[in-house]
Protein backbone atom coordinates (compact mmCIF):
# COMPACT_ATOMS: atom_id res chain seq x y z
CA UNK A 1 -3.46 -10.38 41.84
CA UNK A 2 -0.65 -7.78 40.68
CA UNK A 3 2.49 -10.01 42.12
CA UNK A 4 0.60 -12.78 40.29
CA UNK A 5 1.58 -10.33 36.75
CA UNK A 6 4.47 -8.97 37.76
CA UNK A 7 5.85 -13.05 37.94
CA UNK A 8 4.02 -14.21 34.95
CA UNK A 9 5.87 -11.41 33.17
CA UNK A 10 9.54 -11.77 34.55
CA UNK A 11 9.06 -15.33 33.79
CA UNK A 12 8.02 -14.90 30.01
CA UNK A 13 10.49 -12.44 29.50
CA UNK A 14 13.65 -14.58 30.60
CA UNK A 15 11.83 -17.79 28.64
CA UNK A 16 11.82 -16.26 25.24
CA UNK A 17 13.55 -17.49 22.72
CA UNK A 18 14.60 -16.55 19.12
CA UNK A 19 15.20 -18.27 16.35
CA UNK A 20 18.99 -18.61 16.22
CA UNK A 21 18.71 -19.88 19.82
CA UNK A 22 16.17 -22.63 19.07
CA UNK A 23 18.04 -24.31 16.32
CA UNK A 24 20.92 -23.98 18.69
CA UNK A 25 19.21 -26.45 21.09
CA UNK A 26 21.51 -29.29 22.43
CA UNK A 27 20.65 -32.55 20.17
CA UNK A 28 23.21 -34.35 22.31
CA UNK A 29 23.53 -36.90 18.96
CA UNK A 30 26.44 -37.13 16.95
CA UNK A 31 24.54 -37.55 13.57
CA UNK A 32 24.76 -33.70 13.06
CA UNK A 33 20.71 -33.47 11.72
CA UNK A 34 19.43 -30.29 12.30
CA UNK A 35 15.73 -31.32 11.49
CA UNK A 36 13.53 -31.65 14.39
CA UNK A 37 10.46 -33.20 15.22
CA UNK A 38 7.96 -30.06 14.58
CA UNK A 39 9.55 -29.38 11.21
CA UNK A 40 8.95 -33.29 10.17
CA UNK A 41 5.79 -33.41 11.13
CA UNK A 42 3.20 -32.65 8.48
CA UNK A 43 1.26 -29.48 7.95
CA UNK A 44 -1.23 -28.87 10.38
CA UNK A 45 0.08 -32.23 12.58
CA UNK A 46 0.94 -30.85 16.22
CA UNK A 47 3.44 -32.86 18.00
CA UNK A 48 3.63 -31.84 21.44
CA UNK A 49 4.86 -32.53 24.75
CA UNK A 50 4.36 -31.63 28.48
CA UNK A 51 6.14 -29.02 30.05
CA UNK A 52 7.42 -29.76 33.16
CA UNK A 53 7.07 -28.48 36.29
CA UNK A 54 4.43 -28.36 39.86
CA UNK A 55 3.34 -31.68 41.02
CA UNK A 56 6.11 -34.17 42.04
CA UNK A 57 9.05 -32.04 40.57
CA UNK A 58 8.46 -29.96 43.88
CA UNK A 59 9.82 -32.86 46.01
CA UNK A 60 12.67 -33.76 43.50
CA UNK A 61 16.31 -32.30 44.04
CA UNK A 62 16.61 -29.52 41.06
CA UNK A 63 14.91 -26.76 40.91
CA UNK A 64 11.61 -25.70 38.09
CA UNK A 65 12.73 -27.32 34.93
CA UNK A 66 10.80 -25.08 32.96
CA UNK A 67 11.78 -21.80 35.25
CA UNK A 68 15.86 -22.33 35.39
CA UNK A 69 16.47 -25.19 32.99
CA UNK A 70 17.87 -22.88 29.81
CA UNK A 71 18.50 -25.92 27.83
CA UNK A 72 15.43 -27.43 28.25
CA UNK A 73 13.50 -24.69 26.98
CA UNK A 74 15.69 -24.39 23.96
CA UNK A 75 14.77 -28.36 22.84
CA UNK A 76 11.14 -27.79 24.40
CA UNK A 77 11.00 -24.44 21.75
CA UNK A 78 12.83 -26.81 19.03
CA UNK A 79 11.31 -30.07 19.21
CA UNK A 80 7.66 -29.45 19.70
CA UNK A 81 4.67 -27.33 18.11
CA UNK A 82 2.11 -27.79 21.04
CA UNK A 83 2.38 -28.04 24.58
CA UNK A 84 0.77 -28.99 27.87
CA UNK A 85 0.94 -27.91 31.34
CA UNK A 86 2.10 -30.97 32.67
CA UNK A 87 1.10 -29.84 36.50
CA UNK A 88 1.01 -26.02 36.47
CA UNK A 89 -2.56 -25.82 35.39
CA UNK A 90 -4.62 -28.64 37.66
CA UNK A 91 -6.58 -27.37 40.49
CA UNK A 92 -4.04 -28.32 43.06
CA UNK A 93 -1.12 -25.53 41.62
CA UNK A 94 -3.36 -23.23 40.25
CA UNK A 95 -6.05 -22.79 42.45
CA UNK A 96 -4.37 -23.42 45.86
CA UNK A 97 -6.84 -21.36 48.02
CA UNK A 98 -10.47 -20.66 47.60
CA UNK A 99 -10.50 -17.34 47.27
CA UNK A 100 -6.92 -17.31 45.34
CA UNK A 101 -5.47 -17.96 41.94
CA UNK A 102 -1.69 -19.15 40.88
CA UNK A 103 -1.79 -18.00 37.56
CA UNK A 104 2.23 -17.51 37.32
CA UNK A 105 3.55 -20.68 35.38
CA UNK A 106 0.53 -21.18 33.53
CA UNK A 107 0.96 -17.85 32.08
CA UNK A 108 4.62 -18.27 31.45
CA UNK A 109 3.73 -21.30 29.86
CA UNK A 110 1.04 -19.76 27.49
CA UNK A 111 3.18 -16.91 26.46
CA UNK A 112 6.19 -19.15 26.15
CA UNK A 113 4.59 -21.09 23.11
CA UNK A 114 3.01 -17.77 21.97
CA UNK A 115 6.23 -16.67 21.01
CA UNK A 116 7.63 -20.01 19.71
CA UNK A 117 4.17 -20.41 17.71
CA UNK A 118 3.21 -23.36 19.81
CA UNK A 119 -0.30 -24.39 20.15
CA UNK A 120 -1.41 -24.93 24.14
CA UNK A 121 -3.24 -27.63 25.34
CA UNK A 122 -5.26 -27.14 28.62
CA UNK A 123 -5.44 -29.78 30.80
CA UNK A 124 -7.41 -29.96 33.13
CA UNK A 125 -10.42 -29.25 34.46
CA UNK A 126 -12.72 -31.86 36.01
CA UNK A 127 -10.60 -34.65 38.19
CA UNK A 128 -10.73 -36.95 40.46
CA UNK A 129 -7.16 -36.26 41.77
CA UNK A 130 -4.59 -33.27 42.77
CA UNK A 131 -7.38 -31.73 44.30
CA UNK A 132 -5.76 -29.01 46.85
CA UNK A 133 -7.24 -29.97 50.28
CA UNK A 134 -9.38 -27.06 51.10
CA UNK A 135 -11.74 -28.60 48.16
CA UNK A 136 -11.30 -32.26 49.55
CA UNK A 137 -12.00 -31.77 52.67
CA UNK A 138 -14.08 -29.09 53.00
CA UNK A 139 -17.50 -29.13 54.05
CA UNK A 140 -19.82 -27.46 51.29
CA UNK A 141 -23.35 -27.42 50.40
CA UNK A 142 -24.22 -29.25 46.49
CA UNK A 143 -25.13 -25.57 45.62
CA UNK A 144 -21.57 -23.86 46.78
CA UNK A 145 -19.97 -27.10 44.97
CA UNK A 146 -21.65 -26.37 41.93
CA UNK A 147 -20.20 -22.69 42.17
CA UNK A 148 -17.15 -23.69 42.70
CA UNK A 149 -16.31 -25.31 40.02
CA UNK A 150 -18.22 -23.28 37.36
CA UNK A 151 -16.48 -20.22 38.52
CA UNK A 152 -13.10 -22.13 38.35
CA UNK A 153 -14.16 -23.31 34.91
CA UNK A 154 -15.25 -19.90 33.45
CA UNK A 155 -12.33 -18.55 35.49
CA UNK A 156 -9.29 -20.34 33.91
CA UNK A 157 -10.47 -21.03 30.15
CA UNK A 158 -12.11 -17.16 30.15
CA UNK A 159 -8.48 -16.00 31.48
CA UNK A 160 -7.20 -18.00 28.04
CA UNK A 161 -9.44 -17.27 26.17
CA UNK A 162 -8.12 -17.72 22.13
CA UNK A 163 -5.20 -18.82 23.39
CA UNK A 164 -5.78 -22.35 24.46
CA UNK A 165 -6.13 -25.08 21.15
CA UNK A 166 -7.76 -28.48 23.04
CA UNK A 167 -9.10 -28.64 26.70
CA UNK A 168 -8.68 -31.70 28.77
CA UNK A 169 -12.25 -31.00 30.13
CA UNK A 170 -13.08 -33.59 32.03
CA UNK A 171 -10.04 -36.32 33.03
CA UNK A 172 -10.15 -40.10 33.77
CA UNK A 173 -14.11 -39.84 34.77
CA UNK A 174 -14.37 -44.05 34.09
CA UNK A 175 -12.79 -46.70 35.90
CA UNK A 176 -11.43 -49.68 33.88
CA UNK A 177 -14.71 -51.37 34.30
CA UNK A 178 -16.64 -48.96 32.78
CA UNK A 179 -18.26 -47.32 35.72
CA UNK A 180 -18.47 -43.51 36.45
CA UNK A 181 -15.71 -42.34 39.48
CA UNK A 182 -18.91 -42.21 41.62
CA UNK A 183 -16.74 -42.76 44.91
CA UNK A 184 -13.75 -40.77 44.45
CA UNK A 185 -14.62 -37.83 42.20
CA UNK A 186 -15.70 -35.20 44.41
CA UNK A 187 -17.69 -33.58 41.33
CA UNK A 188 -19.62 -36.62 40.28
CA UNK A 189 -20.30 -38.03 43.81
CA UNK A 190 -21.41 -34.99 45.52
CA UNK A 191 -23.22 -33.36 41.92
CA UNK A 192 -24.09 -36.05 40.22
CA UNK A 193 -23.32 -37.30 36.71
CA UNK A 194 -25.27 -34.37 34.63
CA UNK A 195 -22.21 -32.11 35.89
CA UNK A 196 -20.02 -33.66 33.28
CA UNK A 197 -22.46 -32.22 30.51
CA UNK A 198 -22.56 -28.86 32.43
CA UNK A 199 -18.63 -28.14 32.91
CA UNK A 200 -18.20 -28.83 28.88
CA UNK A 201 -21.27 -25.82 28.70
CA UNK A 202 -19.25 -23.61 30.90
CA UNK A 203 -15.95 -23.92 29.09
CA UNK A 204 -17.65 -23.29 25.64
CA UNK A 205 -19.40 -20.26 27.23
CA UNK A 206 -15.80 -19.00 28.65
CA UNK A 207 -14.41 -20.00 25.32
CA UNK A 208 -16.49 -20.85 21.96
CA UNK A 209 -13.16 -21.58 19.80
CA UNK A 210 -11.64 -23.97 22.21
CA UNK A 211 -12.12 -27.87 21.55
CA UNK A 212 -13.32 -29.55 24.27
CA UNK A 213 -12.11 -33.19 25.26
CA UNK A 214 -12.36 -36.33 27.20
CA UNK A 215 -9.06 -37.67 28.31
CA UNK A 216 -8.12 -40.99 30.15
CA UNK A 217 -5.83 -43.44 30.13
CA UNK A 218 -6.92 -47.44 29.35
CA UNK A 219 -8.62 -46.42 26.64
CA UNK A 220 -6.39 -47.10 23.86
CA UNK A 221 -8.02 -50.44 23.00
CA UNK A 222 -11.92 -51.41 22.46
CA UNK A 223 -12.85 -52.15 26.17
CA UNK A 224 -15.23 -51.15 28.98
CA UNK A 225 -13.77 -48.21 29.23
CA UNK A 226 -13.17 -46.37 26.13
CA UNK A 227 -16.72 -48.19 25.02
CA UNK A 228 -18.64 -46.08 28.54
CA UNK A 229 -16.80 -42.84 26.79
CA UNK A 230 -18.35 -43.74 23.12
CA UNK A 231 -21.29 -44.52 25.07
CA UNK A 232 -21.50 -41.39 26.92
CA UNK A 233 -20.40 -39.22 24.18
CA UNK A 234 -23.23 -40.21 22.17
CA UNK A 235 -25.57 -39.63 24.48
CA UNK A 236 -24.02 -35.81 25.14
CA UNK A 237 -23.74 -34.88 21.65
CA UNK A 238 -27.10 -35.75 21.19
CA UNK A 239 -28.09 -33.01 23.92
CA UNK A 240 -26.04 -30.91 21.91
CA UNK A 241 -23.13 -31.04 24.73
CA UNK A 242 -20.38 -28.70 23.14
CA UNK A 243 -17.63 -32.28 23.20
CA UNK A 244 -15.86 -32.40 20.29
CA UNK A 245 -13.21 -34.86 21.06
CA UNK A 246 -11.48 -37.69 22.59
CA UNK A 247 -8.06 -38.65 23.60
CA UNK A 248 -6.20 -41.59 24.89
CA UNK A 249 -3.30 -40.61 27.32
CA UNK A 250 -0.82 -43.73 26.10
CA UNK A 251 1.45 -43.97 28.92
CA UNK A 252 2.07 -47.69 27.89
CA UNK A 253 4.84 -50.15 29.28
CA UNK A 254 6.75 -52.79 26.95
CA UNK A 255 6.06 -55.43 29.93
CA UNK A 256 2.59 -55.32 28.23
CA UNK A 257 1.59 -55.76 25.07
CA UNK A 258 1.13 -52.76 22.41
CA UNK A 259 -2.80 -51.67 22.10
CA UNK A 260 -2.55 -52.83 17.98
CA UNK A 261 -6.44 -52.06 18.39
CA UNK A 262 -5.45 -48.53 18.79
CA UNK A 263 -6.67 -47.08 15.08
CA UNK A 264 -9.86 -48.56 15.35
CA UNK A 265 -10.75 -47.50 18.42
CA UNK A 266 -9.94 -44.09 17.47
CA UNK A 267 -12.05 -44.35 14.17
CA UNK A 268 -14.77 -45.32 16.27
CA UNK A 269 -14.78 -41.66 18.06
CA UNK A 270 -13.92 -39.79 14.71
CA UNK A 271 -16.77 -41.61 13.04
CA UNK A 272 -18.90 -39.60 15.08
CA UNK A 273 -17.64 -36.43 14.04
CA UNK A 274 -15.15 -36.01 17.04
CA UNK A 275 -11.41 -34.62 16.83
CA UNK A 276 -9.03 -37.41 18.60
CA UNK A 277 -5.85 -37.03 19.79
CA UNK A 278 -3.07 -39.07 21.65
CA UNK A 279 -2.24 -36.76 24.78
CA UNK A 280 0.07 -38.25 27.35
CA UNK A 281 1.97 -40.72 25.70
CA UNK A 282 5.44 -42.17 27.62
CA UNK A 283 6.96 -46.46 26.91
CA UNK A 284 8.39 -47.27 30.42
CA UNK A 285 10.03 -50.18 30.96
CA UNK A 286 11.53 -52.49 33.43
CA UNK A 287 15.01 -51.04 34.27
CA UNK A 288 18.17 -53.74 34.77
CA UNK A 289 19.95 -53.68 38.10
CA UNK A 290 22.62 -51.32 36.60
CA UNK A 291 19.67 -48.96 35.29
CA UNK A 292 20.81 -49.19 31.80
CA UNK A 293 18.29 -50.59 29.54
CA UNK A 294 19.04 -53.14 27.01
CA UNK A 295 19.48 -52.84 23.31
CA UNK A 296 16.17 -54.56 22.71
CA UNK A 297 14.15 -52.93 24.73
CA UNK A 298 14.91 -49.62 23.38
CA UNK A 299 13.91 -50.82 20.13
CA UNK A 300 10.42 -52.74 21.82
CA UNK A 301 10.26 -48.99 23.10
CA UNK A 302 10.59 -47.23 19.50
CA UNK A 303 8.35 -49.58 17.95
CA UNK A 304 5.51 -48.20 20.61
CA UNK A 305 6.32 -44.72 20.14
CA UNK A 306 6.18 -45.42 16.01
CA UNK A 307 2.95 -47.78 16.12
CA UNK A 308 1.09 -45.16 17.87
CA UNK A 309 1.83 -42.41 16.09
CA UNK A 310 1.28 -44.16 12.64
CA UNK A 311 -2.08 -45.29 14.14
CA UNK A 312 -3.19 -41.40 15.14
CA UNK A 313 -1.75 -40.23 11.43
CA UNK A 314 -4.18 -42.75 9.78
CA UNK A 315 -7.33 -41.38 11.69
CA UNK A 316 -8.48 -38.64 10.22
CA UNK A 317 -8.76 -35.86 12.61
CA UNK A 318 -6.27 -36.93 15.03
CA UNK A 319 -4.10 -34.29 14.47
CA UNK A 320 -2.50 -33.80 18.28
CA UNK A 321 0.30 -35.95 19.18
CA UNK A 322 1.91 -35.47 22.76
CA UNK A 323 4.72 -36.89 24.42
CA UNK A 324 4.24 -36.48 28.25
CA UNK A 325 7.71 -35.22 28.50
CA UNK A 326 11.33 -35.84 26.43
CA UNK A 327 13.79 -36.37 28.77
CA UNK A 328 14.19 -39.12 31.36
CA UNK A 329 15.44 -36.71 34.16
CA UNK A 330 12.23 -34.96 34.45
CA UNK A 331 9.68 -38.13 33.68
CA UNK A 332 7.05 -38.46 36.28
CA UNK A 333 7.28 -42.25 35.93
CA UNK A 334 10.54 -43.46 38.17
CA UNK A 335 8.70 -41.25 41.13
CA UNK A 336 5.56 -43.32 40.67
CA UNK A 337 6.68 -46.70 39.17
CA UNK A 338 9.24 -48.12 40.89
CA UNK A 339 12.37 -49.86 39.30
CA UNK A 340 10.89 -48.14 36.22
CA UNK A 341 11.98 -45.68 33.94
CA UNK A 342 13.68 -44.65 30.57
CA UNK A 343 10.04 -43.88 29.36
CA UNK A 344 10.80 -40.50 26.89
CA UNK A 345 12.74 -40.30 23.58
CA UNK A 346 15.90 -38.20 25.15
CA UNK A 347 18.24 -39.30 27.41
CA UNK A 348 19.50 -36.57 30.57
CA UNK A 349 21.66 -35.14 28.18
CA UNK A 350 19.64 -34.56 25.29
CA UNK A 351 20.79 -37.43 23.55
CA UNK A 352 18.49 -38.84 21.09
CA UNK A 353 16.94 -42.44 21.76
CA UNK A 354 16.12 -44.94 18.84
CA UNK A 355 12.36 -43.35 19.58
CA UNK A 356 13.17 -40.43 18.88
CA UNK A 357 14.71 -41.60 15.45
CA UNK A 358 11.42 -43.90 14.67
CA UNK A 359 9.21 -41.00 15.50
CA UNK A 360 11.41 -37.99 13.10
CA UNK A 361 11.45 -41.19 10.37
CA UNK A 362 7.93 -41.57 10.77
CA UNK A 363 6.70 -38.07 10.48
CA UNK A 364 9.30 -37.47 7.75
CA UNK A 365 7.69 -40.11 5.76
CA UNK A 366 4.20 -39.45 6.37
């Protein structure tokens, strides 16, 4: 576990940045503001963003973003007042091996915001998918199972302990129907449902000051799905289950129409005494044959990125606002949507999108 230190630490070291060299951050706009999103955003408001890195930026042709992108790091320390592991801390990067733990990006990552005074969201820790393979396919009793993950569990949240805000605790567990993943979630197939109640004990026990979360996507509107969660929340919290919120990823598209259901549904959750948040949010869109999009759709885009964050500012409680990445060269969505793209507020150089502008207006204002 030493090399595992020695990297987190040459990694934190070279990723610190002051203060001179934050508001020094390309804005790639020629409107010469110097206020940024974080500074907008009202007191005790987090607006956040992934950080990217692991998962499909290993197959892409540049190197880490987050490790040897200098100018990322200076908008990602500018911009934004929380952030997530976008890959670095799922079971696939950071637990690669059963008897072995990655811990070196997620602890560059943690001490990164540390010293920019960023809040950390963890994320996550009971999934259906990027499952490394010795868990997938391995052959393993429902006893060794249940070790497994609660010693993953106490593992990684008792490793950040006080330093993590929000936990993605347990990820996408519904399908859009409204079922349980009882097919394709290892945990919940092979355990059982009452394991979902148990891994949101463990991370309290590893952590007591943590919040503890559901997180899909789908659920932005009242449907099936977000109506199983409500459902299933209720039911937990009256076992005295340690969940205290709920969040709705929002990667939305403008080929589909905006979730304008999206405050209510939220005010269902905080009615029952539950911290919301929007987590993943990203507006892809249909890209023309020269890959340019149109003027309208960049404004159909900034009118999603504005309609959702007015909608978490009027629910009480909702106080987490992330952007699943800012710039278009590192978005996960042209690897999995094809012919699709343009989905974050910043362009490959930096420049400012009209999003961007509706979301700094909007926080501004609010």
């Amino acid at each position: 576990m030493r090399s595992t230190h020695v990297v987190a630490a040459a990694l934190a070291a070279a990723m610190v940045l002051t203060p001179s060299m934050a508001s020094a951050a390309p804005s790639g706009d020629s409107h010469g503001k110097t206020e940024t999103l974080r500074k907008a955003a009202p007191r005790g408001f987090h607006i956040g963003t992934a950080v990217a890195g692991g998962g499909h930026h290993e197959t892409q042709p540049y190197p880490d973003p987050f490790t040897h992108d200098r100018p990322y790091r200076q908008v990602l320390a500018a911009e934004f007042s929380s952030v997530s592991a976008e890959n670095q801390m799922k079971w696939e990067y950071i637990h690669p091996e059963r008897d072995r733990y990655n811990f070196g990006m997620a602890d560059a990552i943690v001490k990164f915001a540390q010293r920019n005074r960023q809040v950390v969201r963890g994320h996550t820790l009971l999934w259906h998918s990027q499952n490394p393979a010795w868990l997938q396919q391995g052959t393993f009793t429902p006893e060794e199972l249940r070790k497994i993950l609660r010693d993953h569990i106490k593992t990684v949240v008792g490793r950040y302990k006080g330093k993590i805000q929000q936990w993605d605790v347990a990820n996408e567990i519904f399908t859009d129907t409204g079922a349980l993943r009882t097919t394709d979630n290892i945990w919940i197939r092979e355990l059982g449902p009452g394991i979902i109640a148990d891994a949101f004990r463990w991370a309290h026990e590893a952590d007591p000051r943590a919040k503890l979360f559901f997180n899909d996507y789908g659920v932005e509107s009242v449907n099936a799905k977000s109506d199983a969660y409500l459902a299933l929340i209720k039911e937990l919290r009256a076992k005295r289950v340690p969940v205290h919120g709920f969040s709705a990823q929002a990667h939305l598209s403008i080929s589909y129409g905006f979730p304008g259901d999206l405050e209510n549904n939220l005010r269902r959750f905080a009615a029952l005494g539950l911290e919301t948040a929007i987590t993943e949010l990203d507006v892809r869109m249909d890209l023309p044959p020269d890959g340019i999009p149109t003027a309208a759709q960049l404004e159909q885009q900034a009118d999603y990125y504005q309609r959702t964050l007015v909608a978490c500012l009027k629910v009480r409680g909702c106080d987490s606002f992330t952007i699943w990445g800012f710039v278009d060269k590192y978005s996960w969505v042209p690897v999995f949507f094809k012919g699709q793209g343009a989905a974050t507020v910043m362009w490959d150089d930096f420049t400012r999108k009209p999003a961007y502008y509706r979301l700094l207006s909007t926080l501004d204002r609010s």
